[in-house]
Protein backbone atom coordinates (compact mmCIF):
# COMPACT_ATOMS: atom_id res chain seq x y z
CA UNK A 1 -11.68 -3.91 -7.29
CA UNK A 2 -11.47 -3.39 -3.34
CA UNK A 3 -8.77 -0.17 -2.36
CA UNK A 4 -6.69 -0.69 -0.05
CA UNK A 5 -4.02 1.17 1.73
CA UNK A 6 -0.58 0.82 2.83
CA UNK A 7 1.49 2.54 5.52
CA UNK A 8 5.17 2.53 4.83
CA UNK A 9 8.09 3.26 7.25
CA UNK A 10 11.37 2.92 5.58
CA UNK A 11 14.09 0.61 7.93
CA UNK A 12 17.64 2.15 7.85
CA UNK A 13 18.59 0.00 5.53
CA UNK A 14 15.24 1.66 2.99
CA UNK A 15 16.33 4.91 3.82
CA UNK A 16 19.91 4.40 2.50
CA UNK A 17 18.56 3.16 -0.54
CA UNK A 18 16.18 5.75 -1.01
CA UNK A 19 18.49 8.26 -0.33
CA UNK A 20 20.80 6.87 -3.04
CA UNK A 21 18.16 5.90 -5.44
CA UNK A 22 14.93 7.67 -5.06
CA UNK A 23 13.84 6.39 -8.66
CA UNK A 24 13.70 2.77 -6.78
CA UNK A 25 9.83 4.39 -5.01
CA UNK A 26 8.53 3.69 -8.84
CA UNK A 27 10.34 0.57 -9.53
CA UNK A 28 8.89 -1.22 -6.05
CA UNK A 29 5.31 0.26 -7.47
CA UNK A 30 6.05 -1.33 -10.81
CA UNK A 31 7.08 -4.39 -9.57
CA UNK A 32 3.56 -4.15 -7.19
CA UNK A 33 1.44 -3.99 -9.91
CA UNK A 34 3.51 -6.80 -11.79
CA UNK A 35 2.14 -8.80 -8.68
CA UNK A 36 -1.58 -7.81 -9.04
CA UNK A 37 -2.22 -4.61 -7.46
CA UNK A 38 -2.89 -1.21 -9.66
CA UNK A 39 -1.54 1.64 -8.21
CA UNK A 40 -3.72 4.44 -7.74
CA UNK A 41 -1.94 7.12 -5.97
CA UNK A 42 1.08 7.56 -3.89
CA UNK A 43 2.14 10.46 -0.98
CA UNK A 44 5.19 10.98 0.78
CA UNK A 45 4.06 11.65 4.63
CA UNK A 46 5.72 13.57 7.75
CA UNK A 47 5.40 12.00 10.50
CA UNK A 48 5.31 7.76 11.75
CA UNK A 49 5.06 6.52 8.33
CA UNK A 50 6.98 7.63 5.52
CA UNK A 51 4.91 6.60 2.41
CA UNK A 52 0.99 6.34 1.92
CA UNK A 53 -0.03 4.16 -1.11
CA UNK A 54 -3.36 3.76 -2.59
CA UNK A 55 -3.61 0.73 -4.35
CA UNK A 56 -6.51 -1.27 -5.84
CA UNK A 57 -6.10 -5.75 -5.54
CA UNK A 58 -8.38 -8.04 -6.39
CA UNK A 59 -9.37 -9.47 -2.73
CA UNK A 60 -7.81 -9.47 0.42
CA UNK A 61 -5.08 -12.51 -0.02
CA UNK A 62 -3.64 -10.48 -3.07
CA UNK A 63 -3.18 -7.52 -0.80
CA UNK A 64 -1.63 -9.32 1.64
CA UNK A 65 0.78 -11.04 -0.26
CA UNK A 66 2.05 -8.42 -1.71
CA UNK A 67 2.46 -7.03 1.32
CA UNK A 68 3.91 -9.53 2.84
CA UNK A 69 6.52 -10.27 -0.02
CA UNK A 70 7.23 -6.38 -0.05
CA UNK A 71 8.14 -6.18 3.96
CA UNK A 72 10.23 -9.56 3.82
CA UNK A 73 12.63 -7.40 1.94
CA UNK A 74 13.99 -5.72 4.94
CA UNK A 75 13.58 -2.46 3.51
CA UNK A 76 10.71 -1.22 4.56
CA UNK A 77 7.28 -1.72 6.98
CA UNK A 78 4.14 -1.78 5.52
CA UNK A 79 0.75 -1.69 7.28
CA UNK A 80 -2.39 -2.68 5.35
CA UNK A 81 -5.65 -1.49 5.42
CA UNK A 82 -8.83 -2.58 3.36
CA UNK A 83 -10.70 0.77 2.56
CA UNK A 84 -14.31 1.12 2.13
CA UNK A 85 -16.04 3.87 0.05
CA UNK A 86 -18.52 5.82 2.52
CA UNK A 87 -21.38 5.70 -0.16
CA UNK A 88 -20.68 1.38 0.24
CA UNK A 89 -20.92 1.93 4.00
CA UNK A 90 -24.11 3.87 4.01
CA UNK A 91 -25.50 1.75 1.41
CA UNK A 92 -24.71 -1.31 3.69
CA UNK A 93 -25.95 0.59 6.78
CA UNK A 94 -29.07 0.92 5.39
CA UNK A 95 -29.74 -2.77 4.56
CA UNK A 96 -32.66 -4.52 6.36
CA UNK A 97 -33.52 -1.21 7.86
């Protein structure tokens, strides 16, 4: 399945919650995954964004839905990215070569 990751900046409203639940992180990545995506990894970051997830979705829709239906909530922002593996990129670099 295609990786993708998200960048996640908590609104004030997240970081109350989080604050006052921190076992809610795991419960949003369980309800992810009850959406389609498989959770591969997860980092708390310093700096603009306050969560990294690594997350694996059957194409690019799924991703974005999820997304999408994840950000509506008002609790937090997320950025997506698709993610290619570098031995896909050479490999595709080196087509018709």
């Amino acid at each position: 399945m295609p990786t993708y990751i998200y960048l996640s900046s908590l609104t004030d409203e997240g970081a109350k919650t989080v604050s006052s639940s921190p076992q809610r992180i795991k419960a949003v990545n369980q309800e992810m995954e009850g959406m389609g995506l498989r959770v591969i990894s997860q980092y708390v970051l310093l700096g603009p964004y306050d969560f990294l997830t690594i997350v694996e979705a059957p194409d690019n829709e799924t991703a974005a839905r999820v997304s999408a239906t994840i950000s509506s909530r008002g609790s937090v922002k997320v950025q997506t990215l698709a993610a290619i593996p570098v031995d896909n990129f050479i490999a595709g670099m080196t087509k018709g070569t």
